[in-house]
N, C-alpha and C. Protein backbone atom coordinates (compact mmCIF):
# COMPACT_ATOMS: atom_id res chain seq x y z
N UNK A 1 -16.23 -3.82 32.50
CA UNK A 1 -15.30 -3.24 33.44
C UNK A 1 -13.94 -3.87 33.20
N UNK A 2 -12.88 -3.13 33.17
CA UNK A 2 -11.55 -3.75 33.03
C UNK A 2 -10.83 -3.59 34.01
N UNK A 3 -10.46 -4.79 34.41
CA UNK A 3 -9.48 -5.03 36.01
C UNK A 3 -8.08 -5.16 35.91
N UNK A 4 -7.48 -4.46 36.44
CA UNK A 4 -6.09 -4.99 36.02
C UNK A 4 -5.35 -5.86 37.45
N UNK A 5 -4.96 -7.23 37.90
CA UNK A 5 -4.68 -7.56 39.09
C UNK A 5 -3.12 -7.57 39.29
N UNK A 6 -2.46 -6.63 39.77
CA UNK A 6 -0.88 -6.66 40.04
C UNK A 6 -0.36 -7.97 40.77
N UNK A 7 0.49 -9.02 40.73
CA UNK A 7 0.53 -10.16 41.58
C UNK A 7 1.45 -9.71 42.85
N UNK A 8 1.22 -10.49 43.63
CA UNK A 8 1.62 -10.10 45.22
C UNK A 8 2.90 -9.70 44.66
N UNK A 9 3.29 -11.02 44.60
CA UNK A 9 4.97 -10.69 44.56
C UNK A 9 5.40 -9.69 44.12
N UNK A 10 5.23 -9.02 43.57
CA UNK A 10 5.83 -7.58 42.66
C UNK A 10 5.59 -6.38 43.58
N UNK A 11 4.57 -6.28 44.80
CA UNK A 11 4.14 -5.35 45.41
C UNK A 11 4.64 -5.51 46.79
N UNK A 12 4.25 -6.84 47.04
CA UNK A 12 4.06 -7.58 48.60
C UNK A 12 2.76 -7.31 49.07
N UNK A 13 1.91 -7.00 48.46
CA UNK A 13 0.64 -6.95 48.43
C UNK A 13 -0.34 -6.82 47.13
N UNK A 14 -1.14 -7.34 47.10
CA UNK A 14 -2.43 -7.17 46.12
C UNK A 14 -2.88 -6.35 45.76
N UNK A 15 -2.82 -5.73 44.57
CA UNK A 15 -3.23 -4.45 44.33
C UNK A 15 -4.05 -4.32 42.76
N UNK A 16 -5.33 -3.86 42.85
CA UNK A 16 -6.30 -4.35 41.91
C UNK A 16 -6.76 -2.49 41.34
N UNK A 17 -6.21 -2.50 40.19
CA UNK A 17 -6.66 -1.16 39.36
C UNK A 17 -8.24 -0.98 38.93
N UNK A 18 -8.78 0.28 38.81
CA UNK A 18 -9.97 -0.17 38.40
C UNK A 18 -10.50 1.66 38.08
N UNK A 19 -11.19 2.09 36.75
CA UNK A 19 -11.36 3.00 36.71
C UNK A 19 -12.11 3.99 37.59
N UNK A 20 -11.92 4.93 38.23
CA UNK A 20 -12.17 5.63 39.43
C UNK A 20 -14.13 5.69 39.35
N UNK A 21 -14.44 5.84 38.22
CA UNK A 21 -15.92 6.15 38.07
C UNK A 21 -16.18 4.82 39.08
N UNK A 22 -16.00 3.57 38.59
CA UNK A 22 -16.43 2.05 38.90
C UNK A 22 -15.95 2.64 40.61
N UNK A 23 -14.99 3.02 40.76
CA UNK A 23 -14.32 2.55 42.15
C UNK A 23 -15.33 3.67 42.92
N UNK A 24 -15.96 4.70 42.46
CA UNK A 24 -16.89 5.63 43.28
C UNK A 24 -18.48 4.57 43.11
N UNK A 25 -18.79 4.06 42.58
CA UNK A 25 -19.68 3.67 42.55
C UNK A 25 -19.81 2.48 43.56
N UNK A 26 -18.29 1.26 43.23
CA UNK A 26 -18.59 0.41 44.10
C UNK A 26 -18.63 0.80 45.47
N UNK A 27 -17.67 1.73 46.29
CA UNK A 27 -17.72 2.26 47.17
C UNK A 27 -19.61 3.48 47.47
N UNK A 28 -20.05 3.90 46.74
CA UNK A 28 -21.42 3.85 47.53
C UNK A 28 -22.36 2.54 47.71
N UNK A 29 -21.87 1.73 46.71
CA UNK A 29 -22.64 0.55 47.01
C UNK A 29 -22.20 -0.19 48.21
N UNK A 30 -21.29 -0.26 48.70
CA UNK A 30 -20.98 -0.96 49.74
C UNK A 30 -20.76 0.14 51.05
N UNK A 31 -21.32 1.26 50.84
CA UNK A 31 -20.94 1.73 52.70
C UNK A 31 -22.57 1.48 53.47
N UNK A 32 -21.63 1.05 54.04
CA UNK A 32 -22.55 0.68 55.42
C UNK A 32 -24.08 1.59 55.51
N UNK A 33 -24.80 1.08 55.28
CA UNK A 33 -26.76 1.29 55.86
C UNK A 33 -26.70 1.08 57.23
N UNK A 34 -27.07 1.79 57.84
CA UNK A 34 -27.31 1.30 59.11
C UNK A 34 -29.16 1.70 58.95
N UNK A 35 -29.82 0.93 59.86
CA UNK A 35 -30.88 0.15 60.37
C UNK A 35 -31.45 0.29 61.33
N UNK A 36 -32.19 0.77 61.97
CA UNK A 36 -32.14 0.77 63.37
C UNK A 36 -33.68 -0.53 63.25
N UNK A 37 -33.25 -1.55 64.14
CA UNK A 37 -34.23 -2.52 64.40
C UNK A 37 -35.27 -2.42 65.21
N UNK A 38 -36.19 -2.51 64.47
CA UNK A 38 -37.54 -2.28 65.73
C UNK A 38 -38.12 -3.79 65.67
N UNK A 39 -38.49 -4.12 67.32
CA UNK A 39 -39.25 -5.30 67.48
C UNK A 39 -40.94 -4.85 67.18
N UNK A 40 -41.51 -5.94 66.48
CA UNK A 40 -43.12 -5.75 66.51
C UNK A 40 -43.97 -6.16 67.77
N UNK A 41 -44.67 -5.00 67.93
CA UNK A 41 -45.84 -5.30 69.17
C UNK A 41 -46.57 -6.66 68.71
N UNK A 42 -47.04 -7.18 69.75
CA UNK A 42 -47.73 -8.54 69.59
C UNK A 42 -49.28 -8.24 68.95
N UNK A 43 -49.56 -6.69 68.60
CA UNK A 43 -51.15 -6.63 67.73
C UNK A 43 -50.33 -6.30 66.48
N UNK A 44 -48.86 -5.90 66.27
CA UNK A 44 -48.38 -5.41 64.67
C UNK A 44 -48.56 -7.17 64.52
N UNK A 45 -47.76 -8.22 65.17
CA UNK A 45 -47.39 -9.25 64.60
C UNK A 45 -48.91 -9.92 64.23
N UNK A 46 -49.88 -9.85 64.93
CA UNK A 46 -51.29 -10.92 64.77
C UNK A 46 -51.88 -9.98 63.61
N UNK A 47 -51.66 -8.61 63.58
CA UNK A 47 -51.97 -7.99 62.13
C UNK A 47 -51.50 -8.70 60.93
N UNK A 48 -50.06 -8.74 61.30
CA UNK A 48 -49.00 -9.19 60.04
C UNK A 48 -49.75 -10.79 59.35
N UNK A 49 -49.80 -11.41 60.75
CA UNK A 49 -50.21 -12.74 60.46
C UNK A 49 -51.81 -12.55 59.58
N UNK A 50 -52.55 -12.23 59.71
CA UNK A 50 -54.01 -11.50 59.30
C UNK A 50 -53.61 -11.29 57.70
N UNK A 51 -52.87 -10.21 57.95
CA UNK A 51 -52.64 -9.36 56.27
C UNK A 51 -51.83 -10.82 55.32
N UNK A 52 -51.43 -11.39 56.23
CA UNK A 52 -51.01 -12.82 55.55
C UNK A 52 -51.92 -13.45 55.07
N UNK A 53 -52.86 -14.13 56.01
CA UNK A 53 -53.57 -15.12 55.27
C UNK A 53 -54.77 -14.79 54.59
N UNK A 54 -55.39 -13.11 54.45
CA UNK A 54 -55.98 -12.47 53.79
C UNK A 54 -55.08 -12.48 52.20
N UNK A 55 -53.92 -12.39 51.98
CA UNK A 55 -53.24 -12.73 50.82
C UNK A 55 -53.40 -13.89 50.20
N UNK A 56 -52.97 -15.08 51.46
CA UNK A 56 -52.64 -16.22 51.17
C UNK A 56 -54.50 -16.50 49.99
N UNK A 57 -55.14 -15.95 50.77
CA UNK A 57 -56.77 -16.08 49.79
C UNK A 57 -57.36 -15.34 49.05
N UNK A 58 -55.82 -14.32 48.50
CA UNK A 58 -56.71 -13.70 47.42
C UNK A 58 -57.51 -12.19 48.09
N UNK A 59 -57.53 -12.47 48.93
CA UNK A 59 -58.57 -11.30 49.21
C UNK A 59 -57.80 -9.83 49.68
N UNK A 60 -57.26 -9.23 48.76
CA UNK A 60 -57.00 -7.79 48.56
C UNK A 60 -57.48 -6.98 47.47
N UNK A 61 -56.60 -6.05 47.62
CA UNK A 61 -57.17 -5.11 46.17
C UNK A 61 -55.90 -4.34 45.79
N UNK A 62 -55.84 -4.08 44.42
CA UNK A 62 -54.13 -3.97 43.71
C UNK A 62 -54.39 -2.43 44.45
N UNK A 63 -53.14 -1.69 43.89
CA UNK A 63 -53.04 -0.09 43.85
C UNK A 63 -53.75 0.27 42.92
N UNK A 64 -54.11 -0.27 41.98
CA UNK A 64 -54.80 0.02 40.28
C UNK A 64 -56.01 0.23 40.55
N UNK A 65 -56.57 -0.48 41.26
CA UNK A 65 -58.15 -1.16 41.68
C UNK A 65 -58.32 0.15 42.91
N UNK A 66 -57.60 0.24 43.81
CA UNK A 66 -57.71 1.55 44.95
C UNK A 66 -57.67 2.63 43.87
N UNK A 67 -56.53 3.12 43.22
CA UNK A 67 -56.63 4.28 42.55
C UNK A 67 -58.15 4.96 41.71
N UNK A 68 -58.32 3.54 40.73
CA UNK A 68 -59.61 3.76 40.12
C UNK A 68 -61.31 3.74 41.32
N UNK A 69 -61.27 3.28 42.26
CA UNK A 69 -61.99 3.69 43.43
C UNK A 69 -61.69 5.06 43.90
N UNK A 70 -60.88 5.11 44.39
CA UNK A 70 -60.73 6.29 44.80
C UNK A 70 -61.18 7.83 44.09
N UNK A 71 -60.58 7.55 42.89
CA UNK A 71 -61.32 8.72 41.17
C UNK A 71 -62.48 8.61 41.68
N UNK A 72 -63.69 7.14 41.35
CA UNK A 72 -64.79 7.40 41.08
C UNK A 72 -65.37 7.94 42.71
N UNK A 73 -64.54 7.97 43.44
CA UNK A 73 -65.62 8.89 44.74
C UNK A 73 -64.87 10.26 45.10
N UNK A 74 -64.27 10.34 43.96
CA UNK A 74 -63.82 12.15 44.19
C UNK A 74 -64.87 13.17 43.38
């Protein structure tokens, strides 16, 4: 990417060139996501905690391992 930085003094402000493709791109990368926050019920959170320490030991099964289950009972 090539920047060109104009110095204050020459403008009275800062002014930073930048080819328009880059400048559409950085601008979707930076507008605002909004989120809407949800609190967890106290059975999502003792789940969460569960699906945790069922990890923490190993004891799941990949997508690979479901997929190929899943085939052999279709």
């Amino acid at each position: 990417m090539t920047v060109i930085t104009i110095p204050k003094h020459l403008l009275h402000k800062d002014l930073v060139l930048i080819p328009k493709e880059e400048y559409e791109e950085l601008k979707r990368a930076e507008s605002p996501r909004v989120f809407k926050e949800v609190s967890m019920t106290k059975v999502q959170k003792r789940d969460l905690e569960t699906a945790r320490q069922d990890y923490a030991r190993g004891d799941f099964v990949t997508l690979d391992v479901l997929k190929h289950d899943l085939e052999r009972r279709s």
